[in-house]
Protein backbone atom coordinates (compact mmCIF):
# COMPACT_ATOMS: atom_id res chain seq x y z
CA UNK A 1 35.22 13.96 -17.25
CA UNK A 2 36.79 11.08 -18.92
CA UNK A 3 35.39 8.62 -16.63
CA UNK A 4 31.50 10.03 -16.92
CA UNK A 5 31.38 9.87 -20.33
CA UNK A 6 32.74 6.34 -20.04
CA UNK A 7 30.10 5.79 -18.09
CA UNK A 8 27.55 7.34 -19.83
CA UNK A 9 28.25 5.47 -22.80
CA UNK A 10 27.75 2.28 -20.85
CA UNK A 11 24.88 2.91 -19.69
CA UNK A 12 23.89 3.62 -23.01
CA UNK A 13 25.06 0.60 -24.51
CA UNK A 14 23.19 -1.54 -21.70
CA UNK A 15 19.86 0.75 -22.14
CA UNK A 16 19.55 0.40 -25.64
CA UNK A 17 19.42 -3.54 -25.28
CA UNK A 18 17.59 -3.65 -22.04
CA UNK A 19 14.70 -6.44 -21.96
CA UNK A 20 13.71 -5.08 -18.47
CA UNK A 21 11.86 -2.43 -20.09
CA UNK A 22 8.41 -1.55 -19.08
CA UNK A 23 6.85 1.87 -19.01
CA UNK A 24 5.39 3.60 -16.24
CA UNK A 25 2.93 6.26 -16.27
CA UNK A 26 3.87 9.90 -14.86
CA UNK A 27 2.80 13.09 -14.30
CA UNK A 28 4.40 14.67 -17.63
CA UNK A 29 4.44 16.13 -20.52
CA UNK A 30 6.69 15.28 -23.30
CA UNK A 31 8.27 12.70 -20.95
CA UNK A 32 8.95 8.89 -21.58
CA UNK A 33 9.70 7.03 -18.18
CA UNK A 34 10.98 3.37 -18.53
CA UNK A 35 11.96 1.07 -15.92
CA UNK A 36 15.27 -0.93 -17.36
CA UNK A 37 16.63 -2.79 -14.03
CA UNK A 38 15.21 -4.04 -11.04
CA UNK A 39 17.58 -6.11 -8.40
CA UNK A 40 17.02 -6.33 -4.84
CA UNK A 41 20.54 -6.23 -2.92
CA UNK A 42 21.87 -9.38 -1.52
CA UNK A 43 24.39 -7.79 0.84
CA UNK A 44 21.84 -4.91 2.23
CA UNK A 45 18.65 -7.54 3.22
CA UNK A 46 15.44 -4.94 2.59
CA UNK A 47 16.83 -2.72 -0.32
CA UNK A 48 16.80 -2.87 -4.02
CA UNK A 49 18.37 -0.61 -6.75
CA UNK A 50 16.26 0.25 -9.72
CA UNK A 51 17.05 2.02 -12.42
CA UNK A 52 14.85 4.29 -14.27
CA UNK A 53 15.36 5.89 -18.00
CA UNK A 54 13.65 8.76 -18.60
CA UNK A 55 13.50 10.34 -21.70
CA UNK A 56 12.47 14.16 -22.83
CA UNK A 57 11.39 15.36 -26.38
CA UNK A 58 12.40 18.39 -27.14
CA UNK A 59 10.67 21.07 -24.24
CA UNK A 60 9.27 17.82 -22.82
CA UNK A 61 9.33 17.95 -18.72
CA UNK A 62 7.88 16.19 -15.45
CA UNK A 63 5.60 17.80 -12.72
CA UNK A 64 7.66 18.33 -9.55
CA UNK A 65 7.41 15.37 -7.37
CA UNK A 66 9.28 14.01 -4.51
CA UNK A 67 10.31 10.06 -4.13
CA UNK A 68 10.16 7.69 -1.32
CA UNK A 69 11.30 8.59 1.89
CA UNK A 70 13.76 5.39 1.74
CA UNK A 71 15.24 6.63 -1.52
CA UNK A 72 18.56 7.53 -2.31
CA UNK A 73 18.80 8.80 -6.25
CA UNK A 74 21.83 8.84 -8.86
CA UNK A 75 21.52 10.40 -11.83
CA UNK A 76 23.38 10.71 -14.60
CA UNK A 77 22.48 12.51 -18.15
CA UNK A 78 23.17 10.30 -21.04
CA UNK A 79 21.84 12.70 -23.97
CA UNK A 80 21.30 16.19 -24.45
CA UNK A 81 21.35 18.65 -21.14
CA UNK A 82 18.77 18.52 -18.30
CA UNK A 83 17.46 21.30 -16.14
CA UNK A 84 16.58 20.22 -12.56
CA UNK A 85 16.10 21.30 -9.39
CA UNK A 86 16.21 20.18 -6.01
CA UNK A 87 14.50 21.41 -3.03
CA UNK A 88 15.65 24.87 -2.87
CA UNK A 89 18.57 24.85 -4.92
CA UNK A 90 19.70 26.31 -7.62
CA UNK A 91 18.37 25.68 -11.13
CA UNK A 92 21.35 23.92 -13.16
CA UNK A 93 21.61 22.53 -16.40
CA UNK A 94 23.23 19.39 -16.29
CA UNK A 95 24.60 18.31 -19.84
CA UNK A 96 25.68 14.18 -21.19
CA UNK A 97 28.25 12.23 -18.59
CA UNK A 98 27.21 14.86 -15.57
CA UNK A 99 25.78 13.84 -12.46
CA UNK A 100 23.19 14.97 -9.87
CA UNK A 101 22.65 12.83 -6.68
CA UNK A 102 18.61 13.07 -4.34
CA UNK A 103 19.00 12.42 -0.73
CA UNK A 104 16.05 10.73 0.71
CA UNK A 105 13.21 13.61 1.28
CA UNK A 106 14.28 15.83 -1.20
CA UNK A 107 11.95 17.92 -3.56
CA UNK A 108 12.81 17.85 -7.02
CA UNK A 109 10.67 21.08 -8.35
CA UNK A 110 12.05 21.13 -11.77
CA UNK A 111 13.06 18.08 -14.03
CA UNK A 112 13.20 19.22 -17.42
CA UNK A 113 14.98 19.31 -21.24
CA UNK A 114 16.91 22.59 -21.42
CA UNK A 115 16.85 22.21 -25.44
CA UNK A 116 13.40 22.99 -26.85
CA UNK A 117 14.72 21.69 -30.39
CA UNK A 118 16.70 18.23 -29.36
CA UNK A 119 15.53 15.16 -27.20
CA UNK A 120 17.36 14.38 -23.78
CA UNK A 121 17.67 11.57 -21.63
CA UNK A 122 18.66 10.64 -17.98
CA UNK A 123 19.22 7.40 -16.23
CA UNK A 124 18.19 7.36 -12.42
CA UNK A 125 19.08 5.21 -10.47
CA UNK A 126 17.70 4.34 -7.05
CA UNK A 127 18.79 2.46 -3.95
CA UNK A 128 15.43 2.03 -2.20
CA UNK A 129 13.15 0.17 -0.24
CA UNK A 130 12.28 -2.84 -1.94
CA UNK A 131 8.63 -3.21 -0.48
CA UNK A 132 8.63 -0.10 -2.04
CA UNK A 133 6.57 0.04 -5.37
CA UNK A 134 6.04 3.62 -6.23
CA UNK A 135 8.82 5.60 -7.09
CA UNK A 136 7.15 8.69 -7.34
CA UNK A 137 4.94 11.07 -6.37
CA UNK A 138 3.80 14.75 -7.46
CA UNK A 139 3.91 17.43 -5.30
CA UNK A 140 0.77 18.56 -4.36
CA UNK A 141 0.09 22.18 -4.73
């Protein structure tokens, strides 16, 4: 626990001075989605990890959508609690310095704040293909 919300709060610390940022439109509502790094990997020739801050007003939430097929997710709540689920999973609310991981081809059917009164954010970050240029896509019902 001790070492996820040292982590957290690094993440915060590099987030809040970030010049990478640049937003990116979404299917949302309520939802702020920001990229803040973009590297490709030296030592895996093809691949590039990017992260991705996304930020929740209070009830705020994302449509479900899936990600690229070459994309392996990390995330990790920095503020507030998150509910999210993936493929068929459970529901779970995951609260500041917890961790969810998306295997490429998962469905991630809920992404949402649990708090209807407080703001929460969540720092993704993908390993991925770096040809790749979308990051997301909505499910289509």
């Amino acid at each position: 626990m001790i070492k996820s919300f040292a982590l957290a709060a690094a993440l915060s610390a590099i987030l809040a001075g970030s010049a990478l940022a640049d937003d990116t439109p979404g299917s949302s509502e309520g939802a702020k989605v920001t990229l803040v790094y973009d590297h490709e990997l030296p030592n895996v020739p093809g691949k590039s990890m990017r992260g991705v801050l996304v930020e929740y007003a209070p009830g705020g939430f994302s449509e479900g959508h899936t990600h690229p097929n070459s994309a392996f997710i990390y995330a990790i709540i920095l503020e507030g609690a998150i509910r999210s689920q993936v493929n068929d999973g459970p529901v779970t609310v995951y609260k500041a310095g917890e961790s969810f991981s998306e295997l490429p081809g998962d469905r991630h059917g809920v992404s949402e704040n649990a708090s209807k009164t407080k703001p929460a954010r969540l720092l993704a970050v993908f390993v991925v293909d770096t040809s790749q240029q979308e990051l997301t896509f909505p499910i289509k019902k």
